[in-house]
Protein backbone atom coordinates (compact mmCIF):
# COMPACT_ATOMS: atom_id res chain seq x y z
CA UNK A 1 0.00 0.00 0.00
CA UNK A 2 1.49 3.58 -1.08
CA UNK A 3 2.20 5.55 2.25
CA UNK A 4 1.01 8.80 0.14
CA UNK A 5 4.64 10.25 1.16
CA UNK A 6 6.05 10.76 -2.46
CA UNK A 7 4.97 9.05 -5.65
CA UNK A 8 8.25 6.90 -6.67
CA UNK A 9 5.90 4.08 -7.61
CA UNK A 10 8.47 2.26 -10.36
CA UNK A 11 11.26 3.49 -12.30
CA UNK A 12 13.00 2.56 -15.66
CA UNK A 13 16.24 3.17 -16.68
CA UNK A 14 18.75 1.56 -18.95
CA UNK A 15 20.79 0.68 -15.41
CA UNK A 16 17.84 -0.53 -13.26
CA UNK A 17 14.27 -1.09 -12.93
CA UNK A 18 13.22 -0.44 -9.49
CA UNK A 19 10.01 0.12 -7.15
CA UNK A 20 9.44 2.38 -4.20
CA UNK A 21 12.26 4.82 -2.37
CA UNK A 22 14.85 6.59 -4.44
CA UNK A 23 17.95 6.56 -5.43
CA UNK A 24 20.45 4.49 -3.49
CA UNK A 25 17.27 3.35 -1.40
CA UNK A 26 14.67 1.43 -3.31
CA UNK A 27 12.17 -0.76 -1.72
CA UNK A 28 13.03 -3.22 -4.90
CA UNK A 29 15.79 -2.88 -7.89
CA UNK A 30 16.49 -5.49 -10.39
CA UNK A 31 20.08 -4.68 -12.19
CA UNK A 32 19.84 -4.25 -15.92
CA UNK A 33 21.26 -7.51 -16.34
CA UNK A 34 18.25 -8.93 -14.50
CA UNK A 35 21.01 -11.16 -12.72
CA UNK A 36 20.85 -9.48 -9.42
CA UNK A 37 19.46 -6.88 -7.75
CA UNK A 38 18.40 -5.27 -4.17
CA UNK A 39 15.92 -4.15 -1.61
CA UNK A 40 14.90 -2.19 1.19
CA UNK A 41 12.28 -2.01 3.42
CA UNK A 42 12.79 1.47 4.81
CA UNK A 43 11.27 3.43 2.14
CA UNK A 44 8.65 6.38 2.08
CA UNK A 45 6.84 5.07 -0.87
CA UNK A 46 5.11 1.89 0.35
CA UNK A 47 4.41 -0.21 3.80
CA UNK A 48 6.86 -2.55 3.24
CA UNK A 49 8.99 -5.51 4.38
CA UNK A 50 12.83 -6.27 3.43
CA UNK A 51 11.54 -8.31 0.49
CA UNK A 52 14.94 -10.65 0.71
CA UNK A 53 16.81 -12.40 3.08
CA UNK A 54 20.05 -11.59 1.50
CA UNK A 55 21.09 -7.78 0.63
CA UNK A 56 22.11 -7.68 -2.26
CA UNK A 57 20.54 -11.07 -4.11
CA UNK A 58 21.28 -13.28 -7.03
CA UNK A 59 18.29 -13.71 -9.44
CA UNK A 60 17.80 -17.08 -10.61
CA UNK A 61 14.70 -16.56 -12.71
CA UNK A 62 12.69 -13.68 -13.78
CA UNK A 63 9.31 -13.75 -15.88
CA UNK A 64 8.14 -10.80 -17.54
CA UNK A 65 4.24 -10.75 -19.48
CA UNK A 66 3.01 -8.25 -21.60
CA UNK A 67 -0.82 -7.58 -22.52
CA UNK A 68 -2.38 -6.72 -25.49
CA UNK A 69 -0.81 -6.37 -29.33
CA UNK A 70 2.64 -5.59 -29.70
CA UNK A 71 3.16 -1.51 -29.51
CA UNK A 72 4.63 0.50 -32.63
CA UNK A 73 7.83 1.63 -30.90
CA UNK A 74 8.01 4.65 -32.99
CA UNK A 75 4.42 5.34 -32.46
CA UNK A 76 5.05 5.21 -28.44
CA UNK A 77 8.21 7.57 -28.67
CA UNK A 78 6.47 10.21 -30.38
CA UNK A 79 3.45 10.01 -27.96
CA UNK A 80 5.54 9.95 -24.91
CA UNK A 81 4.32 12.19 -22.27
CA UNK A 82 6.77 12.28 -19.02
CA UNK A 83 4.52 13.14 -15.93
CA UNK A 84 5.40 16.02 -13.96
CA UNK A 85 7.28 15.55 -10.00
CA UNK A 86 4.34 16.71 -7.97
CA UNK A 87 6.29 19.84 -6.18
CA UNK A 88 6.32 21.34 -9.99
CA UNK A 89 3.18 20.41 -10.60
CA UNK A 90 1.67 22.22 -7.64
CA UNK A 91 4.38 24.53 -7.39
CA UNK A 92 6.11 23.30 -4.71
CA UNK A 93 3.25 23.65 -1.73
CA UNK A 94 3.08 20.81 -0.49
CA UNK A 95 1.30 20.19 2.85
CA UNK A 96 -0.86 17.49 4.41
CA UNK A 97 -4.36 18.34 3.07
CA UNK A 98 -2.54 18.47 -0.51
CA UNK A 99 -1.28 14.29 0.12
CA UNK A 100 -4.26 13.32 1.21
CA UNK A 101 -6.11 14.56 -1.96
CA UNK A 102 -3.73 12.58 -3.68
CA UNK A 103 -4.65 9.13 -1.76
CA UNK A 104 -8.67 9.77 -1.74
């Protein structure tokens, strides 16, 4: 469950895919190699556990599924629209009542 603290749901990079926290910190983070990765459990972005015994941890298998018909990849670049960080969004006010509109 997202804690409503920050919005660092998942992120992609050509180093990492991780989930939760930031960088340095992430409540999950697979290595671009998909041969190891890491995990935390003392992240802002979900209630979570440590998610592995062993800090950092070998992968042995990972299974990946996709939905739907195969995406034109030059259709999806051009269409691309990042999302804003929420402090630029709403200009940088951030206070309580402004998470919890976020979560409701």
């Amino acid at each position: 469950h997202s804690t409503g603290k920050d919005e660092n749901f998942q992120k992609l990079s050509s180093s990492l895919l991780a989930m939760g926290g930031q960088a340095g910190c992430h409540g999950l983070e697979l290595a671009d190699d998909l041969a190891s990765g890491d995990c935390n459990a003392n992240i802002d972005t979900f209630h979570t556990i440590q998610l592995s015994q062993d800090k950092p941890f070998e992968i042995e298998h990972v299974e990946v599924w996709g939905l739907g018909a195969e995406p034109d990849m030059d259709s999806e670049k051009r269409n691309v629209r990042p999302r804003q960080p929420n402090l630029q969004t709403r200009g940088g006010n951030v206070d309580m009542l402004d998470l919890e509109s976020q979560i409701m």
